[in-house]
PDB file of N, CA and C in Angstrom:
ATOM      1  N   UNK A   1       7.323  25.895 -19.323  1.00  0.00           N
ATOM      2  CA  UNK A   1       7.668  26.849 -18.286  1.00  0.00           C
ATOM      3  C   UNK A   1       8.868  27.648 -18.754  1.00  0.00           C
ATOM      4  N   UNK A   2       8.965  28.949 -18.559  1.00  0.00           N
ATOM      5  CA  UNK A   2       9.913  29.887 -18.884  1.00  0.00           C
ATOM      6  C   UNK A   2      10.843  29.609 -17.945  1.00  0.00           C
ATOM      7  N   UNK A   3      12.069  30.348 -18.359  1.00  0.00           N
ATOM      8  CA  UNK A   3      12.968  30.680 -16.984  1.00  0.00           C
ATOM      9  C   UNK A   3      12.291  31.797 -16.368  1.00  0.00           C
ATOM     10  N   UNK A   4      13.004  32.444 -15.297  1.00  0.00           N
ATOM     11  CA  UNK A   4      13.091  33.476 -14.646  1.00  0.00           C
ATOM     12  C   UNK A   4      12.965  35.193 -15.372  1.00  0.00           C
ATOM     13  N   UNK A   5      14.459  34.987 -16.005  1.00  0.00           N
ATOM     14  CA  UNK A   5      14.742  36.245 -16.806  1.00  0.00           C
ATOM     15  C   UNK A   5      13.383  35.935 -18.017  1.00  0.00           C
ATOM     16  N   UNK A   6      12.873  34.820 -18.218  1.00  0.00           N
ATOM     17  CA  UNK A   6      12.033  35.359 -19.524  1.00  0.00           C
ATOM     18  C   UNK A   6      10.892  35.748 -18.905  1.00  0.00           C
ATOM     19  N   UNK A   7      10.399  35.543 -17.830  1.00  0.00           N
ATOM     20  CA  UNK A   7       9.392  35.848 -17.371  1.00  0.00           C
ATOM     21  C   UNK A   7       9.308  37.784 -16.831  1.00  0.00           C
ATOM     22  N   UNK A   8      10.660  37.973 -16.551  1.00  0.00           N
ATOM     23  CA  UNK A   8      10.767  39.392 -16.241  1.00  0.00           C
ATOM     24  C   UNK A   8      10.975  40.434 -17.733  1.00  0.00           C
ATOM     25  N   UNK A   9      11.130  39.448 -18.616  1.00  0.00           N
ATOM     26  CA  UNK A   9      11.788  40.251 -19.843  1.00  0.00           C
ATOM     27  C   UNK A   9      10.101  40.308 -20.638  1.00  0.00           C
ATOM     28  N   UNK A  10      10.035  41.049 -20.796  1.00  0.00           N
ATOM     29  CA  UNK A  10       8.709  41.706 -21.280  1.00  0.00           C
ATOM     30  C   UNK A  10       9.114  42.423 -22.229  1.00  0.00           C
ATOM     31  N   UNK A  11       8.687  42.126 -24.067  1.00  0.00           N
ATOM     32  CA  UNK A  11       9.102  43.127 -24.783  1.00  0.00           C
ATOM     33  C   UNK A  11      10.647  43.957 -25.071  1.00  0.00           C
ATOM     34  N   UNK A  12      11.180  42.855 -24.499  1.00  0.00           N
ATOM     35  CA  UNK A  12      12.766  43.800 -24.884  1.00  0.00           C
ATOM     36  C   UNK A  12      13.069  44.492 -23.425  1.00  0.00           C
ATOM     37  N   UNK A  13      12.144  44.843 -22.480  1.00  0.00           N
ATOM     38  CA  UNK A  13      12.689  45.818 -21.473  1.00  0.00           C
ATOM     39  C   UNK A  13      12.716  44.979 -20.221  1.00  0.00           C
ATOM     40  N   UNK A  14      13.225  45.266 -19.482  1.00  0.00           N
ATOM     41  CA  UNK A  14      13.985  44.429 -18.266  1.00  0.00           C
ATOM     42  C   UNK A  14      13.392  45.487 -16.928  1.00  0.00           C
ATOM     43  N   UNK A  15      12.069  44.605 -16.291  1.00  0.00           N
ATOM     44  CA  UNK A  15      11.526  45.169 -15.443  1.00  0.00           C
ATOM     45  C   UNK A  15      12.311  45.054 -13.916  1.00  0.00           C
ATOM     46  N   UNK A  16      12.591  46.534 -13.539  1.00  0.00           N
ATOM     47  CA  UNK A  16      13.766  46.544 -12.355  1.00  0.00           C
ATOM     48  C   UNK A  16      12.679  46.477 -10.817  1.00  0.00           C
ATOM     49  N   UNK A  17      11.663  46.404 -10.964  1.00  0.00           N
ATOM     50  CA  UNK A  17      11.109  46.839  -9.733  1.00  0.00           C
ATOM     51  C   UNK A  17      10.914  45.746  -8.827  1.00  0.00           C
ATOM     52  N   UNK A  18      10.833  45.240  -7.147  1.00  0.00           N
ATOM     53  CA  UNK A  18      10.788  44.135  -6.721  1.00  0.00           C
ATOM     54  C   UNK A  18       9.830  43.513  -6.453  1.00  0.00           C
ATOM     55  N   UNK A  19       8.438  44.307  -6.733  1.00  0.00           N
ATOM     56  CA  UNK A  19       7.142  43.669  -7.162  1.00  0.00           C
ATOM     57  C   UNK A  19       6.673  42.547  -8.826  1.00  0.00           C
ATOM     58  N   UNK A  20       7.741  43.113  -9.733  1.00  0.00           N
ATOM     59  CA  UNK A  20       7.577  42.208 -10.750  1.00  0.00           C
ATOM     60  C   UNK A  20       8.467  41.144 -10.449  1.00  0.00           C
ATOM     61  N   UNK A  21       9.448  41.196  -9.667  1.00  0.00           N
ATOM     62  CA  UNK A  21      10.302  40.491 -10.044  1.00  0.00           C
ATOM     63  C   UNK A  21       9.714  38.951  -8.856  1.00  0.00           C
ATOM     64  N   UNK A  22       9.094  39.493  -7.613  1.00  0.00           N
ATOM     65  CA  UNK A  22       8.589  38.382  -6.972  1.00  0.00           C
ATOM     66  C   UNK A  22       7.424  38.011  -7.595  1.00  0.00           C
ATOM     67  N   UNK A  23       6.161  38.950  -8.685  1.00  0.00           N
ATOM     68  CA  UNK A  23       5.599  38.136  -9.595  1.00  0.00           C
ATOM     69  C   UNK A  23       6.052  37.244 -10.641  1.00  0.00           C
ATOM     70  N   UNK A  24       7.276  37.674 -11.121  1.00  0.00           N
ATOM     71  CA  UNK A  24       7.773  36.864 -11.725  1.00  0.00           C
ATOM     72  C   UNK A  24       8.482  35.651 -11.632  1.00  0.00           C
ATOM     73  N   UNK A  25       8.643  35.335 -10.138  1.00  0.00           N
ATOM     74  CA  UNK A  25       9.208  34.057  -9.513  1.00  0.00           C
ATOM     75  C   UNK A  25       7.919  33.131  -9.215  1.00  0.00           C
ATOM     76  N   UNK A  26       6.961  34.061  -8.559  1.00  0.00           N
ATOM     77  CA  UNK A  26       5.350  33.391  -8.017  1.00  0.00           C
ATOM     78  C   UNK A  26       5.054  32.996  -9.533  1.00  0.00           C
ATOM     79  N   UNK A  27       4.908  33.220 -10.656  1.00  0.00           N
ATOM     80  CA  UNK A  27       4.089  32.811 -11.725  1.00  0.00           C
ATOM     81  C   UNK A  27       5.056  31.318 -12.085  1.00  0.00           C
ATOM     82  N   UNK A  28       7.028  31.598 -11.775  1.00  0.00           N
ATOM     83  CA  UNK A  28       7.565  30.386 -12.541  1.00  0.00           C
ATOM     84  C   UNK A  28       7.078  29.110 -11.314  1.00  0.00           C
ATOM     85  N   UNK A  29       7.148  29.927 -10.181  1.00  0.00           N
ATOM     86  CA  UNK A  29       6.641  28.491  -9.190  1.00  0.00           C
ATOM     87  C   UNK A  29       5.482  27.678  -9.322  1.00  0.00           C
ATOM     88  N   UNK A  30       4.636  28.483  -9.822  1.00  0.00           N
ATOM     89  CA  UNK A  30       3.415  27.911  -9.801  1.00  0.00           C
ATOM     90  C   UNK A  30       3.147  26.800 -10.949  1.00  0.00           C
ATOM     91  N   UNK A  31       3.732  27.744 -12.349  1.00  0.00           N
ATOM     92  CA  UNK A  31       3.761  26.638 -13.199  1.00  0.00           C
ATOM     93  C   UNK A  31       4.782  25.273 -12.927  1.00  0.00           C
ATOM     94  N   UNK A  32       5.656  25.325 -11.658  1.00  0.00           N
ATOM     95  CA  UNK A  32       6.314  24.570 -11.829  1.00  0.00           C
ATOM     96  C   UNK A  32       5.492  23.292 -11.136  1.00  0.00           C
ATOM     97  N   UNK A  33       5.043  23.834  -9.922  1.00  0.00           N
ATOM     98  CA  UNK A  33       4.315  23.403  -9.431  1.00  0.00           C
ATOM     99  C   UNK A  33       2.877  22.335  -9.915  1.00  0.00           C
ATOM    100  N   UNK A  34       2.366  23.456 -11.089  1.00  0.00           N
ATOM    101  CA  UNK A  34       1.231  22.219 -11.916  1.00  0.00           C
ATOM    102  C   UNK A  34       2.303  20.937 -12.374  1.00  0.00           C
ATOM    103  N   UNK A  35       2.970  21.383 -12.845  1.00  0.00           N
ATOM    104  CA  UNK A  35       3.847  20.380 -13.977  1.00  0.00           C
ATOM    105  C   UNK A  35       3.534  19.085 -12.748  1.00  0.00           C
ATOM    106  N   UNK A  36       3.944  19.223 -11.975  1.00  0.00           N
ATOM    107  CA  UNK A  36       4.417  18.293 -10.683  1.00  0.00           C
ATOM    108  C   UNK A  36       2.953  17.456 -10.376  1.00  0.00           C
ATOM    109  N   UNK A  37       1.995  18.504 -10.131  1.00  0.00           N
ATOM    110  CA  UNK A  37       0.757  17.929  -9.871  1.00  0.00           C
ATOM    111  C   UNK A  37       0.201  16.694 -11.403  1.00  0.00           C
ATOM    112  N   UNK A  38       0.561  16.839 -12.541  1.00  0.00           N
ATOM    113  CA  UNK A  38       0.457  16.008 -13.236  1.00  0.00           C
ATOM    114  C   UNK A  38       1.276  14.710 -13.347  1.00  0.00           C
ATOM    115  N   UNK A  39       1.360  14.615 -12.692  1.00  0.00           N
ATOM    116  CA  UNK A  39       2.731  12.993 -11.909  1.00  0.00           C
ATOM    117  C   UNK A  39       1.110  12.332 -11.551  1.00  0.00           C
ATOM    118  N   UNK A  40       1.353  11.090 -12.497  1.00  0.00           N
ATOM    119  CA  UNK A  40       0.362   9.988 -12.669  1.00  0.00           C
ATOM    120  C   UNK A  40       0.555   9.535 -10.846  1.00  0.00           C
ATOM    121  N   UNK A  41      -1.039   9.534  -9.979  1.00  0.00           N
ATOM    122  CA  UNK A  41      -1.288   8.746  -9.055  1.00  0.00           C
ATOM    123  C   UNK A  41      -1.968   7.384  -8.662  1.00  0.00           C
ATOM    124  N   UNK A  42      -0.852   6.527  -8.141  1.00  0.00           N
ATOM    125  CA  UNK A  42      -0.948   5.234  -8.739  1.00  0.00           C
ATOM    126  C   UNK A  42      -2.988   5.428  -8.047  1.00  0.00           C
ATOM    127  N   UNK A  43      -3.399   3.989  -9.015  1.00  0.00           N
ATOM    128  CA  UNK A  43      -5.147   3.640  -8.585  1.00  0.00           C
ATOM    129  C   UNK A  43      -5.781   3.547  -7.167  1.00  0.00           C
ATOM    130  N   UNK A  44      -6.439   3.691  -6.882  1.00  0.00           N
ATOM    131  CA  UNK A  44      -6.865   3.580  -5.730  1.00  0.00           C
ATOM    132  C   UNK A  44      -7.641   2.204  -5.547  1.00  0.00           C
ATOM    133  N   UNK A  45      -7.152   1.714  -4.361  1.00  0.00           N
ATOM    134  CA  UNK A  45      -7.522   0.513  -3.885  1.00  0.00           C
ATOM    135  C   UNK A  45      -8.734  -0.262  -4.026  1.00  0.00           C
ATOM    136  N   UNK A  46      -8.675  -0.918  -4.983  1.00  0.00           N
ATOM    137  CA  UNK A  46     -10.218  -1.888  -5.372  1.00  0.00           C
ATOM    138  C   UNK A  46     -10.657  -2.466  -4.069  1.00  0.00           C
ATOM    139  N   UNK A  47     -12.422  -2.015  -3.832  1.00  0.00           N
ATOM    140  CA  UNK A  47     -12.532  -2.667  -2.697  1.00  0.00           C
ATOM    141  C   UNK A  47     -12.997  -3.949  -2.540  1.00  0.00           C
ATOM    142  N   UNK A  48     -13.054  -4.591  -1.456  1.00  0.00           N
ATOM    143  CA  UNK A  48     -12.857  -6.502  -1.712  1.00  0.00           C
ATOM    144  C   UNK A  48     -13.614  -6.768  -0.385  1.00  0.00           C
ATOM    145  N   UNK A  49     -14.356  -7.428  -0.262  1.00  0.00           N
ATOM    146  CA  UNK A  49     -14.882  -7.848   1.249  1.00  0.00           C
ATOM    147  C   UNK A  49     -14.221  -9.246   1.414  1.00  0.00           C
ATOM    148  N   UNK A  50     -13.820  -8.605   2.585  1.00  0.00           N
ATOM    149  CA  UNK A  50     -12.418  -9.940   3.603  1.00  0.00           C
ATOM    150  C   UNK A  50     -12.721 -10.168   4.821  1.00  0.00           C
ATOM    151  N   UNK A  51     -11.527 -10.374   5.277  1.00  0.00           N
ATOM    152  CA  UNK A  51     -11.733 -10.808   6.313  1.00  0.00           C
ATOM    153  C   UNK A  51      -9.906 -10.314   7.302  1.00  0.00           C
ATOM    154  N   UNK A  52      -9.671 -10.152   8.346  1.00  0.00           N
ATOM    155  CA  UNK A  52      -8.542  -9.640   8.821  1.00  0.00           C
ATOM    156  C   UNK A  52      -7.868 -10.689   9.606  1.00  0.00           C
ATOM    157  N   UNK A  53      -6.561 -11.370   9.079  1.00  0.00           N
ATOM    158  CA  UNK A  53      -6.381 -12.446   9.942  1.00  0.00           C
ATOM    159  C   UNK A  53      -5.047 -11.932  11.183  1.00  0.00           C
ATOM    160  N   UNK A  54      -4.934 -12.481  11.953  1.00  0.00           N
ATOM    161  CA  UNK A  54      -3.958 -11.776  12.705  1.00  0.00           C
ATOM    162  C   UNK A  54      -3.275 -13.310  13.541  1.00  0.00           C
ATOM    163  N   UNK A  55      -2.086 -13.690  13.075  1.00  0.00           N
ATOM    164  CA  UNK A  55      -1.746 -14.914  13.635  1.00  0.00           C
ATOM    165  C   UNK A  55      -0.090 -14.543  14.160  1.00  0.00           C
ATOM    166  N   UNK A  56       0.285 -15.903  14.638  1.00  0.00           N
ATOM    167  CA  UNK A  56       1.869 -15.905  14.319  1.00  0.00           C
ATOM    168  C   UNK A  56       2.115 -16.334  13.118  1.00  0.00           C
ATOM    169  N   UNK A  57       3.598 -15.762  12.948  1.00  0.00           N
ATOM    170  CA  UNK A  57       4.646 -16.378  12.043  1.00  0.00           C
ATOM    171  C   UNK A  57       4.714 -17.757  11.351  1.00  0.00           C
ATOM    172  N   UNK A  58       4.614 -18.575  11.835  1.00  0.00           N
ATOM    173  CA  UNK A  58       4.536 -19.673  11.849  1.00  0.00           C
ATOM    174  C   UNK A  58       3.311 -20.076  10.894  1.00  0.00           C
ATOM    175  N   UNK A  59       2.070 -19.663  11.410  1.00  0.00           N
ATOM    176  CA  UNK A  59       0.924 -19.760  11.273  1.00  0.00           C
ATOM    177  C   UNK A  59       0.578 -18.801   9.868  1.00  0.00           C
ATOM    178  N   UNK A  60       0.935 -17.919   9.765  1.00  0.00           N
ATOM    179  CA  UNK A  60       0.940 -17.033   8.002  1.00  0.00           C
ATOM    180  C   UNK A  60       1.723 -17.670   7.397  1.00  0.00           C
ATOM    181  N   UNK A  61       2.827 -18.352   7.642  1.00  0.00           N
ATOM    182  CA  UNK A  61       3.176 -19.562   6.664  1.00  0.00           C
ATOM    183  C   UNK A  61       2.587 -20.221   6.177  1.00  0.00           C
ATOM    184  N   UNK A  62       1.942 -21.333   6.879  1.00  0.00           N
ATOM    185  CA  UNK A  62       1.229 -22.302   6.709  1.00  0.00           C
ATOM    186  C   UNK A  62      -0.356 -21.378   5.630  1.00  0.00           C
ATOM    187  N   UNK A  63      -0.624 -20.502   6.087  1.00  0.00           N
ATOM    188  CA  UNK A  63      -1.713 -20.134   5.315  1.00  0.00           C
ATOM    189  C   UNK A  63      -1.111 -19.460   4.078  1.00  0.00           C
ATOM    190  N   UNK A  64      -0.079 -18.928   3.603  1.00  0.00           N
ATOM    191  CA  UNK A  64      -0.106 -18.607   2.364  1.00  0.00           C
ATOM    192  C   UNK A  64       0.472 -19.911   1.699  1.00  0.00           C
ATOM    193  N   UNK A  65       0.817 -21.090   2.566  1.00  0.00           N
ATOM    194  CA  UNK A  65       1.240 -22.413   1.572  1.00  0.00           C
ATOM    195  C   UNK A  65      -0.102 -22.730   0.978  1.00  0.00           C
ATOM    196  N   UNK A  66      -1.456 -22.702   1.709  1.00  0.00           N
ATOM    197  CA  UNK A  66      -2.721 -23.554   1.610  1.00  0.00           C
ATOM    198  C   UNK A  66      -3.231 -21.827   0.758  1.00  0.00           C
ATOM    199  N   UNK A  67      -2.675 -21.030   0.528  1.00  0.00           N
ATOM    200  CA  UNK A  67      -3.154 -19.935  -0.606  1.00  0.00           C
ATOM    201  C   UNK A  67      -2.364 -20.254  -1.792  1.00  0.00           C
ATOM    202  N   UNK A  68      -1.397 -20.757  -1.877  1.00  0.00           N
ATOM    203  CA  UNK A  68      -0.586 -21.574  -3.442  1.00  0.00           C
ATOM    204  C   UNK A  68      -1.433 -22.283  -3.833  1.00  0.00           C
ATOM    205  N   UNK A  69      -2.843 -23.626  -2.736  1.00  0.00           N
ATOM    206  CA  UNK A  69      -3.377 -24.063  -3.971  1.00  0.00           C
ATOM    207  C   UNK A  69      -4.877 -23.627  -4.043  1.00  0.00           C
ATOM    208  N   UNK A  70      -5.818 -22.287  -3.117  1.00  0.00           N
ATOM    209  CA  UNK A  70      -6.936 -22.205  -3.267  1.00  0.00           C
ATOM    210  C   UNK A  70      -6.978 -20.715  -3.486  1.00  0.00           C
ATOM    211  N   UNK A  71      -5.946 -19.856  -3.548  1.00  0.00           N
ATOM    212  CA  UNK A  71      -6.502 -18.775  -4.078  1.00  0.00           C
ATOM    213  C   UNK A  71      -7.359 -17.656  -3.275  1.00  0.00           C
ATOM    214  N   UNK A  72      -7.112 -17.204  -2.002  1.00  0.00           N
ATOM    215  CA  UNK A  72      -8.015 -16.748  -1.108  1.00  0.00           C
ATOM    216  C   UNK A  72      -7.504 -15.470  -0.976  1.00  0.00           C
ATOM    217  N   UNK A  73      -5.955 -14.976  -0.554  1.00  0.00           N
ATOM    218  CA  UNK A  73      -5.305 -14.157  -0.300  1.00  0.00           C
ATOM    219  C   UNK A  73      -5.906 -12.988  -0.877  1.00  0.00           C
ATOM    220  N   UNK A  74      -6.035 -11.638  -0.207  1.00  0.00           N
ATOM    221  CA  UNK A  74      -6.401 -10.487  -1.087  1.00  0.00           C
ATOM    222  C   UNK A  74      -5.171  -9.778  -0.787  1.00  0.00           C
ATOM    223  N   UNK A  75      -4.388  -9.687   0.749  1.00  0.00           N
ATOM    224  CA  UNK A  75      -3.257  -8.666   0.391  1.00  0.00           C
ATOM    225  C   UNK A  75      -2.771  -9.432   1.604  1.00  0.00           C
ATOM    226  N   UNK A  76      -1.625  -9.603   1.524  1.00  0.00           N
ATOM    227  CA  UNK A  76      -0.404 -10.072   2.535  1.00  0.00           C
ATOM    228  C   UNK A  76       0.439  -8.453   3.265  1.00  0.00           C
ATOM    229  N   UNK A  77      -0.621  -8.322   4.558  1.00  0.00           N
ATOM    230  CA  UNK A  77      -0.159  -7.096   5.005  1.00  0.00           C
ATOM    231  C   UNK A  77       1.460  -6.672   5.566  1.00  0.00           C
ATOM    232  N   UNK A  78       1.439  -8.088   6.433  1.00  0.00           N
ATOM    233  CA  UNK A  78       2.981  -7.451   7.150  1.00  0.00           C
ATOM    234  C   UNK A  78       3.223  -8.641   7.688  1.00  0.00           C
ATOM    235  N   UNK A  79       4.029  -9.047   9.003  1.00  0.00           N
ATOM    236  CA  UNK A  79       4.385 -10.426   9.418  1.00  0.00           C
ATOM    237  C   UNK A  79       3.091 -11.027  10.054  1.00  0.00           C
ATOM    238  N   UNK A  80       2.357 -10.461  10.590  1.00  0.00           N
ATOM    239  CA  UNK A  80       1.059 -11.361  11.465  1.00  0.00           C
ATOM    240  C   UNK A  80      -0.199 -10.813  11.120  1.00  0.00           C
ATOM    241  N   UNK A  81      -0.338 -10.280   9.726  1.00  0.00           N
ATOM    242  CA  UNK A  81      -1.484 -10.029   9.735  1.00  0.00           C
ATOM    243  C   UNK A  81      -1.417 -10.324   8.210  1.00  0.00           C
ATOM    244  N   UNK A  82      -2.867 -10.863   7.541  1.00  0.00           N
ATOM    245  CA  UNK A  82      -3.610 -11.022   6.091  1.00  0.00           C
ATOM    246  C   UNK A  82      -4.723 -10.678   5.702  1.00  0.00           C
ATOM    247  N   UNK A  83      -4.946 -10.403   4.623  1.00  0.00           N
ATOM    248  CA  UNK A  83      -6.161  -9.836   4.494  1.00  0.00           C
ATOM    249  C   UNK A  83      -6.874 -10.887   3.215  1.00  0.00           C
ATOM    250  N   UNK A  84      -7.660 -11.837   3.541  1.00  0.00           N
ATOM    251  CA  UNK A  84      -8.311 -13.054   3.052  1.00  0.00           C
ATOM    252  C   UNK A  84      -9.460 -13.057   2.171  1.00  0.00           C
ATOM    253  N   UNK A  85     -10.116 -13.558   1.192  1.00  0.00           N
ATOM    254  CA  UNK A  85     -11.878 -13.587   1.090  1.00  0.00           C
ATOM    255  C   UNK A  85     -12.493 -13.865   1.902  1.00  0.00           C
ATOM    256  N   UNK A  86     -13.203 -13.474   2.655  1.00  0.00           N
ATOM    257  CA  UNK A  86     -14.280 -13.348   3.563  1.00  0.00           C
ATOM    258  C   UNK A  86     -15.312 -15.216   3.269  1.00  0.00           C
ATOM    259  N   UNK A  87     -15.184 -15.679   2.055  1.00  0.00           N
ATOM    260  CA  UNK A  87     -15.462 -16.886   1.849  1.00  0.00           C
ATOM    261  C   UNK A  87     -14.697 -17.894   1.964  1.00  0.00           C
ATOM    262  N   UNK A  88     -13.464 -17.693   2.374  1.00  0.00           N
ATOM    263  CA  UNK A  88     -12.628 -18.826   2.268  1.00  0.00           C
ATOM    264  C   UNK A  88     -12.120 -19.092   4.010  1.00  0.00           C
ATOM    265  N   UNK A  89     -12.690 -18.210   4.518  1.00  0.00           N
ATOM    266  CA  UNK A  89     -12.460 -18.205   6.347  1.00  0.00           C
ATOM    267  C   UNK A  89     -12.747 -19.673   6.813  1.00  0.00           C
ATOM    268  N   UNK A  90     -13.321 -20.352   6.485  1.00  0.00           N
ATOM    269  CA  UNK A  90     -14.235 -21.463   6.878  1.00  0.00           C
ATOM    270  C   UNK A  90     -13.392 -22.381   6.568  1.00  0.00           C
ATOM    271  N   UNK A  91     -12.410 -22.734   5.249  1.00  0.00           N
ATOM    272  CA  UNK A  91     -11.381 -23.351   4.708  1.00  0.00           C
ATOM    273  C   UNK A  91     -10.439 -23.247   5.407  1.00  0.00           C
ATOM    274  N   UNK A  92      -9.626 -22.342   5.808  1.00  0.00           N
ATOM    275  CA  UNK A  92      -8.799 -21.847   6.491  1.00  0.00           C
ATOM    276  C   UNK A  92      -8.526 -22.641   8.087  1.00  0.00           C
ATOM    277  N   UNK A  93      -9.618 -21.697   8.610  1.00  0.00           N
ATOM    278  CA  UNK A  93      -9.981 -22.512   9.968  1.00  0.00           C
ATOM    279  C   UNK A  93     -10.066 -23.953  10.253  1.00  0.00           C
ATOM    280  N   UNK A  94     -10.735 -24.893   9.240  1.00  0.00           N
ATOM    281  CA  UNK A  94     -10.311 -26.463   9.391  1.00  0.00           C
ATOM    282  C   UNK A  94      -9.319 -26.820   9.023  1.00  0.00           C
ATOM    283  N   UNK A  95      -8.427 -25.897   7.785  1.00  0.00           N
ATOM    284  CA  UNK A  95      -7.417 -26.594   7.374  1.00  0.00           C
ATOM    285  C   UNK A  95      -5.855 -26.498   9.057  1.00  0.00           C
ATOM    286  N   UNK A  96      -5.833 -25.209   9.570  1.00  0.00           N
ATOM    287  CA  UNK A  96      -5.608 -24.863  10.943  1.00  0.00           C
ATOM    288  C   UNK A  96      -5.646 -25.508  12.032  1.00  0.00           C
ATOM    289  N   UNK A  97      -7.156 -26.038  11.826  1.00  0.00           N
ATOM    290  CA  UNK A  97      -7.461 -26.999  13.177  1.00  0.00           C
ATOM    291  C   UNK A  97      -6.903 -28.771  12.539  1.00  0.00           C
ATOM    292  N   UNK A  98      -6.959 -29.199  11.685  1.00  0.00           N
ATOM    293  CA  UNK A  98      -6.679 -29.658  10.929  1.00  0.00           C
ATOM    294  C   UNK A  98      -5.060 -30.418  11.202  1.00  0.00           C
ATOM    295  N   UNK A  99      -4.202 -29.400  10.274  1.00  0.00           N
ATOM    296  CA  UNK A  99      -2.646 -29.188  10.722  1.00  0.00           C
ATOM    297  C   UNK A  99      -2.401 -29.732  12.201  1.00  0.00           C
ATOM    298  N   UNK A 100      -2.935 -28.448  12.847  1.00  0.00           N
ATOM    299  CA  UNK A 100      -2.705 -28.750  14.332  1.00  0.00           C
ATOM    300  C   UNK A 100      -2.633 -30.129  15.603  1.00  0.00           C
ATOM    301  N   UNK A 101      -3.530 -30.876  14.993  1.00  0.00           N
ATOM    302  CA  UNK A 101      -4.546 -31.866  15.841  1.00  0.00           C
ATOM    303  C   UNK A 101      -3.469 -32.845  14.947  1.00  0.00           C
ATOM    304  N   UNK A 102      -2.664 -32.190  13.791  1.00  0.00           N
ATOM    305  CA  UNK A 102      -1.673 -33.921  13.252  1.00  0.00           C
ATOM    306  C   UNK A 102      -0.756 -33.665  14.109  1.00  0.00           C
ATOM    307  N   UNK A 103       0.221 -32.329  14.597  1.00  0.00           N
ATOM    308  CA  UNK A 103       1.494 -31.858  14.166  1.00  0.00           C
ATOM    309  C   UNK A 103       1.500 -31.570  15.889  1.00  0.00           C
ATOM    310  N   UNK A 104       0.848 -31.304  16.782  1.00  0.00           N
ATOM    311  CA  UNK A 104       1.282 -31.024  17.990  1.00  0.00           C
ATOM    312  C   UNK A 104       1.024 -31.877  18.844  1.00  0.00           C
ATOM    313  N   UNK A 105       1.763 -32.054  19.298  1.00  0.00           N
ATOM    314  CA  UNK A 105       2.507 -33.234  20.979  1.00  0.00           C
ATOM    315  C   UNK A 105       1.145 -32.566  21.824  1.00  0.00           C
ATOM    316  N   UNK A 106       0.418 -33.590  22.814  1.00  0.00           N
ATOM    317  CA  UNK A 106       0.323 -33.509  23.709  1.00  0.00           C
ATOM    318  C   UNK A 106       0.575 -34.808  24.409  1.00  0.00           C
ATOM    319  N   UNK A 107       0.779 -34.452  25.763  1.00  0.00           N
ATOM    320  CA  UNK A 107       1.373 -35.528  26.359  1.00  0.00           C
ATOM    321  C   UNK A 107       0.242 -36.828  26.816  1.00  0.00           C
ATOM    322  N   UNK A 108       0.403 -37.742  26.945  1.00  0.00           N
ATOM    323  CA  UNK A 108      -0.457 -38.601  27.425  1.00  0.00           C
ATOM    324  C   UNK A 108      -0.782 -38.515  29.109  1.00  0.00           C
ATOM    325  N   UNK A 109      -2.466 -38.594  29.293  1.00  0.00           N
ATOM    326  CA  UNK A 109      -2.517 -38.489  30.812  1.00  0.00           C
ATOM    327  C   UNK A 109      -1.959 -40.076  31.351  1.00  0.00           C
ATOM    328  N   UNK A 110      -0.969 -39.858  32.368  1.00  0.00           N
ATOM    329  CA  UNK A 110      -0.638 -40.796  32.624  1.00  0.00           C
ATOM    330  C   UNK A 110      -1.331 -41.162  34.161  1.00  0.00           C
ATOM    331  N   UNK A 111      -1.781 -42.335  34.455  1.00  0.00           N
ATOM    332  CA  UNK A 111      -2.810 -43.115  35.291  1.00  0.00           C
ATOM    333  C   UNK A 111      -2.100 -44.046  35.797  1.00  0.00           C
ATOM    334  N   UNK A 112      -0.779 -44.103  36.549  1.00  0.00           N
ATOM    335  CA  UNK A 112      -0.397 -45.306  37.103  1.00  0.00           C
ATOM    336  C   UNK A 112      -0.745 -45.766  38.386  1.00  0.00           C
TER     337      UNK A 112
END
């Protein structure tokens, strides 16, 4: 890309008029402009059939611990949501029900 003045300097003579001179800004913009458009865009998203999990906090814990040893995870979106293999849903869900049925209190019906 030229500067400015080289773009107006044509042959030694120095074009005064204000039609070259805004062609001559429109031509440096434009090339400046391609330059820019050649800025590498990162890949586009490989597609994956999943599954969308949407839990608590608590609960996306526990599932990316049990993704350290099976490998399911496709993208860890944000705090309550994952995006899983669509084959490993089934794993998930018992390991969940699983956890749960060790780790939570319920109270005993009491019958006196």
């Amino acid at each position: 890309t030229g500067s400015i003045n080289e773009k107006i300097e044509k042959g030694g003579k120095k074009k005064r008029g204000r039609t070259d001179l805004l062609a001559a800004l429109r031509s440096v913009l434009v090339s400046r402009l391609r330059n820019r458009a050649r800025v590498a865009l990162p890949p586009p998203m490989s597609q994956s059939q999943g599954v969308l999990i949407t839990c608590d906090i608590p609960t996306k814990q526990y599932i990316l611990f049990l993704n350290e040893e099976h490998k399911f995870l496709i993208r860890d979106l944000d705090d309550t949501h994952l995006f899983i293999d669509a084959s490993a849903v089934k794993l998930v869900q018992e390991e969940i029900k699983r956890f749960t049925e060790e780790n939570v209190y319920t109270a005993p019906d009491e019958k006196a």
